[in-house]
C-alpha atoms as a PDB file:
ATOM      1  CA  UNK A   1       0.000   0.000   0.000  1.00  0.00           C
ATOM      2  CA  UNK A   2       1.295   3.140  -1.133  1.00  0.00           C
ATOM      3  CA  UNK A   3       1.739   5.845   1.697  1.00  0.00           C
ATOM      4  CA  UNK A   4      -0.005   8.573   2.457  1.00  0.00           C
ATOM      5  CA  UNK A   5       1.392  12.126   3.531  1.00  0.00           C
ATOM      6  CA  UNK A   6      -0.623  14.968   5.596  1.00  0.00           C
ATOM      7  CA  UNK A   7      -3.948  14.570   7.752  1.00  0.00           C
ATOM      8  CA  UNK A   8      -7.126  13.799   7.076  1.00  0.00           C
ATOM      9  CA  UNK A   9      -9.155  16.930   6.850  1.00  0.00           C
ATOM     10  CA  UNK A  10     -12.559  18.041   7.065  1.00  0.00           C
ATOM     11  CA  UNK A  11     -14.667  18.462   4.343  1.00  0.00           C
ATOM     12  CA  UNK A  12     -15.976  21.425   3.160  1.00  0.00           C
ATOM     13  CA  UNK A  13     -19.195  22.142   1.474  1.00  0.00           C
ATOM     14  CA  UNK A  14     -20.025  24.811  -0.853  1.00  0.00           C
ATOM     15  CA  UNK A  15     -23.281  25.604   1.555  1.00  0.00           C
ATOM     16  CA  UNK A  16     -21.279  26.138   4.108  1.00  0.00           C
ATOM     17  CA  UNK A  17     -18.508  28.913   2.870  1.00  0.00           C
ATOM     18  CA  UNK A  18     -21.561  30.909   1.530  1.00  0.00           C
ATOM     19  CA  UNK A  19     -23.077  31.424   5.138  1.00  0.00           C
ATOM     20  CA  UNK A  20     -20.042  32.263   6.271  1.00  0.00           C
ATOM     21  CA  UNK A  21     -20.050  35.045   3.447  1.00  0.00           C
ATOM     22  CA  UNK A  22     -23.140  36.259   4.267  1.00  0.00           C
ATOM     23  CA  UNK A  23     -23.026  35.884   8.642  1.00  0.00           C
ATOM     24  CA  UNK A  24     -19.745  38.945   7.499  1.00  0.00           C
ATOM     25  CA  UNK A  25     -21.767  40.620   5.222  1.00  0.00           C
ATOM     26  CA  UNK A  26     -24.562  41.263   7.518  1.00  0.00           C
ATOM     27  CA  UNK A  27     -21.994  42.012  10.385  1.00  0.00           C
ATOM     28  CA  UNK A  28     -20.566  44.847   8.001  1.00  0.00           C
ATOM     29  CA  UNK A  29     -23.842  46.173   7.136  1.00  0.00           C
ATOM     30  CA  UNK A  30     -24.448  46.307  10.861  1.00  0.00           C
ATOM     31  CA  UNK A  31     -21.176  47.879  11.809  1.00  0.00           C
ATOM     32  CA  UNK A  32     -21.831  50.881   9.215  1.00  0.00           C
ATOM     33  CA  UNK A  33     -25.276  51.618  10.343  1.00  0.00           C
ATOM     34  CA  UNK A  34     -24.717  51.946  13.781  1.00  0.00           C
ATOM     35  CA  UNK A  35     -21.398  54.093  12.835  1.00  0.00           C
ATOM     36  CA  UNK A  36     -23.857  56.287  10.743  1.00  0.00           C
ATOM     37  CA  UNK A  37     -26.485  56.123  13.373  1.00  0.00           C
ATOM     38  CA  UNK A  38     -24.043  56.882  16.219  1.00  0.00           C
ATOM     39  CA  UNK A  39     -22.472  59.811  14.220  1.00  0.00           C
ATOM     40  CA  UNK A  40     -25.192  62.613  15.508  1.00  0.00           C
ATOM     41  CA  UNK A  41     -25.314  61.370  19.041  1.00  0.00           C
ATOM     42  CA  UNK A  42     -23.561  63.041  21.851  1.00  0.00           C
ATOM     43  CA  UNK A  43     -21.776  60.585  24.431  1.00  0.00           C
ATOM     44  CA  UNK A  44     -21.365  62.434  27.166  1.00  0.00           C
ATOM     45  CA  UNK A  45     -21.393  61.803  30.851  1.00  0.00           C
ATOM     46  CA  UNK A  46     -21.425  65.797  31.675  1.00  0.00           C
ATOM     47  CA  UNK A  47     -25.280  66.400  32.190  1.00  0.00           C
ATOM     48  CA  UNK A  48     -25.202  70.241  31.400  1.00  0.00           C
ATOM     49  CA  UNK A  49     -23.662  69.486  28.368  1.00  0.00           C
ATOM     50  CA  UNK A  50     -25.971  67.235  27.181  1.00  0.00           C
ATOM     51  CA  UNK A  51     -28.914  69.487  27.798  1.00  0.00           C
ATOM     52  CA  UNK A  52     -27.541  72.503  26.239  1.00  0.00           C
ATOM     53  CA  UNK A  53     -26.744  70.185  23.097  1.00  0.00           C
ATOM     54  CA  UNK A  54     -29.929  69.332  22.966  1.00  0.00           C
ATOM     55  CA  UNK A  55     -31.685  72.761  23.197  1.00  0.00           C
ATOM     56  CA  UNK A  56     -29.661  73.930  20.358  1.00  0.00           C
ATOM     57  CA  UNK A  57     -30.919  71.255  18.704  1.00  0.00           C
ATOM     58  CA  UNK A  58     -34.197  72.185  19.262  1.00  0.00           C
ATOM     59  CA  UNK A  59     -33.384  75.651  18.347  1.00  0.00           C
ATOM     60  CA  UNK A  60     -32.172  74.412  14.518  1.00  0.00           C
ATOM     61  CA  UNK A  61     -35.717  72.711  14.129  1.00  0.00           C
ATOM     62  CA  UNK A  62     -37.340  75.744  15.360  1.00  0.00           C
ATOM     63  CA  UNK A  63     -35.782  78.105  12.932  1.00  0.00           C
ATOM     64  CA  UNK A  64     -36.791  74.917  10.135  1.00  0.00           C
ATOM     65  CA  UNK A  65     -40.509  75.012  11.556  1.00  0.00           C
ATOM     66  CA  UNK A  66     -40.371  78.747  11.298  1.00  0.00           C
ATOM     67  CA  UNK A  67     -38.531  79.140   7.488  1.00  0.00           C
ATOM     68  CA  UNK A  68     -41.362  76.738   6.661  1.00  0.00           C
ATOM     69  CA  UNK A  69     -44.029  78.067   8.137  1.00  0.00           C
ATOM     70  CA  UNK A  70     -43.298  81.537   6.283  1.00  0.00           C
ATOM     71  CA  UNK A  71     -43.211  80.204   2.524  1.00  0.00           C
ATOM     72  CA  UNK A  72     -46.399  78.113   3.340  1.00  0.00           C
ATOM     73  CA  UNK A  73     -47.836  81.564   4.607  1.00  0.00           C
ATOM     74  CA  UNK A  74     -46.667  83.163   1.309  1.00  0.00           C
ATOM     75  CA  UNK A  75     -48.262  80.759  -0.703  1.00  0.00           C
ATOM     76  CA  UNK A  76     -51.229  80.457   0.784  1.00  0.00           C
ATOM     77  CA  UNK A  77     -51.364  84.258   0.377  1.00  0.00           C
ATOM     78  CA  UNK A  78     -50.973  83.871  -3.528  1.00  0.00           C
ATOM     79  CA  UNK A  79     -54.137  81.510  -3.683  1.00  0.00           C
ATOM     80  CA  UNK A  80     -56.470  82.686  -1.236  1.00  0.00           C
ATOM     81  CA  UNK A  81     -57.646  86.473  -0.181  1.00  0.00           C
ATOM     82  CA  UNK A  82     -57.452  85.465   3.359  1.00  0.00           C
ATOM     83  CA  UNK A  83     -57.348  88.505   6.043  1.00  0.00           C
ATOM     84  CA  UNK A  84     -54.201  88.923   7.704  1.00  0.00           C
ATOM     85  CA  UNK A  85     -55.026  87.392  11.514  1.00  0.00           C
ATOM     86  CA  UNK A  86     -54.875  89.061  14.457  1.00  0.00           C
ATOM     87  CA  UNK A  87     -54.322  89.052  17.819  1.00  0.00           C
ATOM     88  CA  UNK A  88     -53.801  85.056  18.736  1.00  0.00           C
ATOM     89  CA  UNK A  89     -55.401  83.704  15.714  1.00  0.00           C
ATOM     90  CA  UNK A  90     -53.732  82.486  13.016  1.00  0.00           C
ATOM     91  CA  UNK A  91     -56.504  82.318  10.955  1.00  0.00           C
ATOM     92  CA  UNK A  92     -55.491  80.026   7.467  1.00  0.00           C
ATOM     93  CA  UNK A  93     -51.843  80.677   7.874  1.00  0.00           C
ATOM     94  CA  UNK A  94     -49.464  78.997  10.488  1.00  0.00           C
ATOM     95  CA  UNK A  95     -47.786  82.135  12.231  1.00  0.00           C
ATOM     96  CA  UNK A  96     -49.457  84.216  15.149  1.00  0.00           C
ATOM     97  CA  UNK A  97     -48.579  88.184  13.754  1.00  0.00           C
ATOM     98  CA  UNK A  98     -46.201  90.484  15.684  1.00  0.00           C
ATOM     99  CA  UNK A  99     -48.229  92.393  18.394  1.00  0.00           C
ATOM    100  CA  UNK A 100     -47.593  95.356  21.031  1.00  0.00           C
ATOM    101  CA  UNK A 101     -48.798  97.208  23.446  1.00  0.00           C
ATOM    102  CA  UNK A 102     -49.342  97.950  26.987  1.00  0.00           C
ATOM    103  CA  UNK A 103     -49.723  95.420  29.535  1.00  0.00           C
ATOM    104  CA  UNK A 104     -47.850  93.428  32.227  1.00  0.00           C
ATOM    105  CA  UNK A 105     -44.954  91.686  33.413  1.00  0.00           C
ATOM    106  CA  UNK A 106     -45.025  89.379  36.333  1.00  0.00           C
ATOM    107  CA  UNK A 107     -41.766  87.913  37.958  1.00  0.00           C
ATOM    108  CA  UNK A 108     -41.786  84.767  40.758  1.00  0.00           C
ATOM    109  CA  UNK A 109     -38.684  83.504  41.604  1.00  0.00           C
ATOM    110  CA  UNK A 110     -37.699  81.180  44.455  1.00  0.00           C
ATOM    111  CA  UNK A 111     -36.786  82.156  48.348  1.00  0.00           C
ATOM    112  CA  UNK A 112     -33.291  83.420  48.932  1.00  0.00           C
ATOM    113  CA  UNK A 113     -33.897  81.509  51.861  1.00  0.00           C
ATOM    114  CA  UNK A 114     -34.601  77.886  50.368  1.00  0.00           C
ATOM    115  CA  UNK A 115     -30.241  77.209  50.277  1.00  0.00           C
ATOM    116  CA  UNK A 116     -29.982  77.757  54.448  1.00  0.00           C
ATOM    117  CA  UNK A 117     -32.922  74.827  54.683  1.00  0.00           C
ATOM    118  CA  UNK A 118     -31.162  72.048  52.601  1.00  0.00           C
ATOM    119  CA  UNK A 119     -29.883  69.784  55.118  1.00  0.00           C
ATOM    120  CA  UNK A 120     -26.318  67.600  54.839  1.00  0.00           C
ATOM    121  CA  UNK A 121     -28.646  65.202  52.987  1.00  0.00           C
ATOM    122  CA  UNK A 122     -29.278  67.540  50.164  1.00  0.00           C
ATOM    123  CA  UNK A 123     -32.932  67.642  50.846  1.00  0.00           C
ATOM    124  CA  UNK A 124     -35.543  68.727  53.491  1.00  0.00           C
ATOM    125  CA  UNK A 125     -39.080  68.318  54.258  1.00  0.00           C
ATOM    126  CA  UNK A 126     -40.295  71.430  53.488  1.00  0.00           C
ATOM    127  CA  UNK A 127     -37.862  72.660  50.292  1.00  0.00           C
ATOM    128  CA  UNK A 128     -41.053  73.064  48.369  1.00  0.00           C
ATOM    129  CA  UNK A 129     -41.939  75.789  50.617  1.00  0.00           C
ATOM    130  CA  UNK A 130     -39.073  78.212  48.949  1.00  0.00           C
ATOM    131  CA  UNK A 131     -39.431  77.048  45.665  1.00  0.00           C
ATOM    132  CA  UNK A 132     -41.938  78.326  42.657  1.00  0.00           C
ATOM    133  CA  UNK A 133     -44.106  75.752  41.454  1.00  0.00           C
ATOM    134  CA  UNK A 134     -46.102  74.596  38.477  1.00  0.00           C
ATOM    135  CA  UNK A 135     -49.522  75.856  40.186  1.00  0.00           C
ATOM    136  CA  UNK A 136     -48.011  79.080  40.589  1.00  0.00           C
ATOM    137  CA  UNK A 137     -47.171  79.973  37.202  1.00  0.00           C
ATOM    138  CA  UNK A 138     -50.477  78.263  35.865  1.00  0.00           C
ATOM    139  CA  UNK A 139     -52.289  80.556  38.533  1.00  0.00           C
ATOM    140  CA  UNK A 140     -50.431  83.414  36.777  1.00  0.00           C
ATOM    141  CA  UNK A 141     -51.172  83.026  33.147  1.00  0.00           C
ATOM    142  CA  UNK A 142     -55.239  81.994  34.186  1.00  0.00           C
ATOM    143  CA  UNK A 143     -55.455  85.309  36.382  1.00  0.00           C
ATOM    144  CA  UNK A 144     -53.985  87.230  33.399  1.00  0.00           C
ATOM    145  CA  UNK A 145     -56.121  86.098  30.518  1.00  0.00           C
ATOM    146  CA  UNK A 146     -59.308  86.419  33.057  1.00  0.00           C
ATOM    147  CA  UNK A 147     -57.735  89.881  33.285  1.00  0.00           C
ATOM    148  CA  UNK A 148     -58.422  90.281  29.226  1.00  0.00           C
ATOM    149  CA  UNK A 149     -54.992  89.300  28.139  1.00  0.00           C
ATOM    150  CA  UNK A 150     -54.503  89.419  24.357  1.00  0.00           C
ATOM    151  CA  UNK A 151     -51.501  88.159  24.217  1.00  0.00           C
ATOM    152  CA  UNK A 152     -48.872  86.576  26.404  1.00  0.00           C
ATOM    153  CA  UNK A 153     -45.624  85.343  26.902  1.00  0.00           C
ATOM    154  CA  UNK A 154     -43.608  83.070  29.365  1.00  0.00           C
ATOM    155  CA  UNK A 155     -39.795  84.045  29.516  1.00  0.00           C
ATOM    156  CA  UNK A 156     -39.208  84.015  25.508  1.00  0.00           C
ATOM    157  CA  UNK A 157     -41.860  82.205  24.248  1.00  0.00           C
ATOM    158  CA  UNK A 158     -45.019  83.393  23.102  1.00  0.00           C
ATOM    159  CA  UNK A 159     -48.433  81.336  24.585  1.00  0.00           C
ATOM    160  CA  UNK A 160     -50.218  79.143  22.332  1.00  0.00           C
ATOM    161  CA  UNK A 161     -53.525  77.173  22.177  1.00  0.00           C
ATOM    162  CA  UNK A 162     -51.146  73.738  22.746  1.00  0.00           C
ATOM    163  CA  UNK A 163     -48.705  74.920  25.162  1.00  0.00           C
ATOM    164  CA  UNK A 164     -48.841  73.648  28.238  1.00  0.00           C
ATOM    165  CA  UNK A 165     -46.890  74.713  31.480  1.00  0.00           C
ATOM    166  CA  UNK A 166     -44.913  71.597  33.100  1.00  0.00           C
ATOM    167  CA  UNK A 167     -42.343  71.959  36.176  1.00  0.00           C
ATOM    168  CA  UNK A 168     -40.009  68.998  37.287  1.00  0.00           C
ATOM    169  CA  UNK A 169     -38.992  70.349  40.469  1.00  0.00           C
ATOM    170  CA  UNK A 170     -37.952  74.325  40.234  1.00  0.00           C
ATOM    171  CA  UNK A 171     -37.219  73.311  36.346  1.00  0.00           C
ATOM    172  CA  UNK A 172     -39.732  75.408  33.919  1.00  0.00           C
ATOM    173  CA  UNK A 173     -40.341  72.816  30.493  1.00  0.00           C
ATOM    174  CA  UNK A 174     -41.937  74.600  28.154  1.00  0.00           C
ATOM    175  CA  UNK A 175     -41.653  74.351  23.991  1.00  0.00           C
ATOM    176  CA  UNK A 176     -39.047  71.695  24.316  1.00  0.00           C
ATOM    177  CA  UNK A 177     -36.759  74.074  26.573  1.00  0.00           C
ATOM    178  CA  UNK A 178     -35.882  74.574  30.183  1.00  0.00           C
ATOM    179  CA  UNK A 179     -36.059  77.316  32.440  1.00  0.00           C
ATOM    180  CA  UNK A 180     -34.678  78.027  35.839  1.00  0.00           C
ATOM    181  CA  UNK A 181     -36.122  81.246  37.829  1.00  0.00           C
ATOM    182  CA  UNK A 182     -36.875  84.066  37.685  1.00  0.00           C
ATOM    183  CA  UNK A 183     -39.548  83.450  35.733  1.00  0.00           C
ATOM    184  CA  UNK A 184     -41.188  86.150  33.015  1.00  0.00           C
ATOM    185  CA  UNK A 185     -44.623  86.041  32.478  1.00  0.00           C
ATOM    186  CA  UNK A 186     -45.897  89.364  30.205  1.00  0.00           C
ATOM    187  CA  UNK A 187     -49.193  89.954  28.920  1.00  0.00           C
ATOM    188  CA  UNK A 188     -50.761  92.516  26.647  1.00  0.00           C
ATOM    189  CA  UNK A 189     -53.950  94.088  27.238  1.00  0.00           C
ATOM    190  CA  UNK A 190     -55.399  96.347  29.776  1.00  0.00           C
ATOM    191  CA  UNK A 191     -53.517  96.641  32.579  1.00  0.00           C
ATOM    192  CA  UNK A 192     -55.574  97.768  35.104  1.00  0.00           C
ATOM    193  CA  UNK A 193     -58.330  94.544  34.781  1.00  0.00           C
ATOM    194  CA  UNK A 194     -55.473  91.932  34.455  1.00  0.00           C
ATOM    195  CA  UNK A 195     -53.729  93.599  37.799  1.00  0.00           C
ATOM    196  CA  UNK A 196     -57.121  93.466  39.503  1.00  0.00           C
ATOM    197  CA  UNK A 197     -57.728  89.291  38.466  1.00  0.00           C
ATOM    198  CA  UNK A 198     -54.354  88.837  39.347  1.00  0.00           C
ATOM    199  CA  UNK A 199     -55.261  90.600  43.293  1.00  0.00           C
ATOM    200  CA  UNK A 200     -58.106  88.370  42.928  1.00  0.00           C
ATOM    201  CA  UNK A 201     -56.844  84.952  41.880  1.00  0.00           C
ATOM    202  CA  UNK A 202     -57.713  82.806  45.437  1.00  0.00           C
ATOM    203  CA  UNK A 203     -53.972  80.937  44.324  1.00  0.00           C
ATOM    204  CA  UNK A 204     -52.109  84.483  43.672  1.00  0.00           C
ATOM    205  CA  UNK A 205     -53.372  85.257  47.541  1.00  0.00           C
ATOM    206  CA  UNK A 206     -51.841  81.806  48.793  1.00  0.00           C
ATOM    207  CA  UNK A 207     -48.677  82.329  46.837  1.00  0.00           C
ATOM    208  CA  UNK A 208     -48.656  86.139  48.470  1.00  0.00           C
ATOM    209  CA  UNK A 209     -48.752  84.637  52.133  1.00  0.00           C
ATOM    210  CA  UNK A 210     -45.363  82.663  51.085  1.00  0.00           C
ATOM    211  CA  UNK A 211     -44.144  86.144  49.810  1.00  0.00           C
ATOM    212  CA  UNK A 212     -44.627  87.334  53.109  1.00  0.00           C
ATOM    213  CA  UNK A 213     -43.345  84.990  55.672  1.00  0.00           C
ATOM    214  CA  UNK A 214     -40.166  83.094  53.510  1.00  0.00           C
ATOM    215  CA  UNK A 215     -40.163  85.746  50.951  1.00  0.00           C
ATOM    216  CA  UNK A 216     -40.783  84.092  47.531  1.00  0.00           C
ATOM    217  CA  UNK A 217     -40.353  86.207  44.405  1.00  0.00           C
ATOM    218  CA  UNK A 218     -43.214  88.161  43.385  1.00  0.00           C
ATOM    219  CA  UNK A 219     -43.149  91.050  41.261  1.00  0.00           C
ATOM    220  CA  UNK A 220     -45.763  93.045  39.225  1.00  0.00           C
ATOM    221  CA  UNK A 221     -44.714  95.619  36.561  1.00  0.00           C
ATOM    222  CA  UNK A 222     -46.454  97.667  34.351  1.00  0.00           C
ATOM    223  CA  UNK A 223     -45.628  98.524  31.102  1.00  0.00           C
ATOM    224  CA  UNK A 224     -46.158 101.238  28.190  1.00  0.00           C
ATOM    225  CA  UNK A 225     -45.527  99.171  25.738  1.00  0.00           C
ATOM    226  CA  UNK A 226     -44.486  95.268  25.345  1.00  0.00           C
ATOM    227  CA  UNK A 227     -43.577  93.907  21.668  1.00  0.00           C
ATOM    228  CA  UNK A 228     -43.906  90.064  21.239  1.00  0.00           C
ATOM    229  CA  UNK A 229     -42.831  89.079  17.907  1.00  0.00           C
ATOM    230  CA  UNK A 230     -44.317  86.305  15.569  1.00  0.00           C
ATOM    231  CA  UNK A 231     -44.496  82.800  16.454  1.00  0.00           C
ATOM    232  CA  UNK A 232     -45.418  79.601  14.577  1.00  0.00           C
ATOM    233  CA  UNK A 233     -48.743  78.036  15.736  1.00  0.00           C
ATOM    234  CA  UNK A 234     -49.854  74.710  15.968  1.00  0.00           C
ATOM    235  CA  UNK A 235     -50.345  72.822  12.575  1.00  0.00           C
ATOM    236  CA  UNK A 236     -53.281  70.235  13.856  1.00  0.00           C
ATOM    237  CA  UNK A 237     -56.835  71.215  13.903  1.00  0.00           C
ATOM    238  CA  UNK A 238     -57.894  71.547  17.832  1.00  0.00           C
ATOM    239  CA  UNK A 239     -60.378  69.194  18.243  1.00  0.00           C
ATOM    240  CA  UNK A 240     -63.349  69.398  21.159  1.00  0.00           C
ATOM    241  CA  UNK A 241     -65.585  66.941  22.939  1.00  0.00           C
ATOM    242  CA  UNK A 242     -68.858  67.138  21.930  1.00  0.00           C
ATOM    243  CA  UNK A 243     -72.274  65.546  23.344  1.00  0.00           C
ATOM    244  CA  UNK A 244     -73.887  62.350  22.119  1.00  0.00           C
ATOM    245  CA  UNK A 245     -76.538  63.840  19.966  1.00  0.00           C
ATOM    246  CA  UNK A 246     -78.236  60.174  20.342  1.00  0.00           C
ATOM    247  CA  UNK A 247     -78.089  60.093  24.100  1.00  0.00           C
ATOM    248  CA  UNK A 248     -79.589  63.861  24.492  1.00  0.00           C
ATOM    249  CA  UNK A 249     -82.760  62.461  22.522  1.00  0.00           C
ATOM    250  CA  UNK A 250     -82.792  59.476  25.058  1.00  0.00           C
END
């Protein structure tokens, strides 16, 4: 018997080299999505950072929302002899119109006191006693458009018929941004009536006893003239419940 050199080997099939090939293709086509996915995200562990970041991000889309909203405006102008809005309403454009006048600012802003009543633990009972809450701000902006408020802004954004006022802790969200205090709530319109609802706002006259014994921020200025500028509104149709025609009949 004639010898043999080497060792026997296994076998391989043609099957089995081609899912090899494609096991690495689909790892590569992995790879270079998440590289390209991965490419606009910040990694970072500083929280601050990562905030800011993100508000200029919302900033960019802002100024997108806002380019947009102008050449849909100016189109819409070319095919329709639609009024130009006033006041809040938008009518069949998407931006709310420059406005000015008199009116009021109000500024709350938290205790001075609130830092000597965190304990070694970083917290304390009553903390929420110093600070300005959601409620408050809410009580604000109600008293002022019972007041006749035209028009009305919180810090530098103007009100709309979707915005909505939302505090995590002393934190102001509002518009995909953050606020810390003092906080700036102006309104136009007459300034005498929306001083008077504010004076008569049951919440304003809790918030004032605060004022008064752990001296919480409350300021009320009037104002010759304020000047909001224009602002994108809402896109979607507000929609409103409405009563079961059927069940009335019942």
């Amino acid at each position: 018997m004639g010898k043999h050199g080497g060792r026997h080997v296994a076998k391989r099939s043609i099957w089995g080299g081609l899912a090899v090939f494609v096991i690495l293709a689909l790892v590569g086509v992995l790879f270079s999505t998440n590289v390209r996915v991965n490419r606009t995200v910040v990694v970072t562990s500083d929280t601050a950072q990562l905030i800011n970041e993100r508000a200029r991000r919302v900033d960019e889309l802002q100024n997108d929302i806002n380019s947009l909203s102008t050449k849909i405006d100016s189109l819409k102008a070319l095919t329709t002899d639609a009024k130009t809005p006033t006041g809040e309403e938008a009518g069949s454009g998407t931006k709310l119109p420059a406005v000015e006048g008199p009116g009021v600012t109000v500024i709350l802003n938290d205790s001075p006191l609130w830092e000597q009543k965190v304990g070694d633990s970083g917290s304390t009972a009553d903390i929420n006693d110093y600070v300005v809450h959601q409620q408050d701000i809410e009580a604000v902006v109600n008293a002022l458009w019972a007041g006749g408020a035209e028009s009305m802004m919180i810090e530098n954004q103007r009100v709309l018929s979707d915005t909505a006022v939302r505090c995590v802790g002393n934190v102001l969200l509002l518009h995909g941004k953050q606020y810390a205090p003092p906080y700036h709530i102006s309104a136009i319109g007459p300034t005498e009536r929306m001083i008077t609802a504010l004076d008569d706002s049951p919440t304003i006259q809790i918030y004032q006893q605060y004022v008064a014994s752990i001296g919480l921020g409350w300021q009320v200025e009037r104002k010759d003239r304020l000047k909001f500028p224009e602002a994108t509104s809402s896109l979607q149709t507000l929609k409103y419940a409405k009563t079961d025609e059927q069940a009335e009949k019942k």
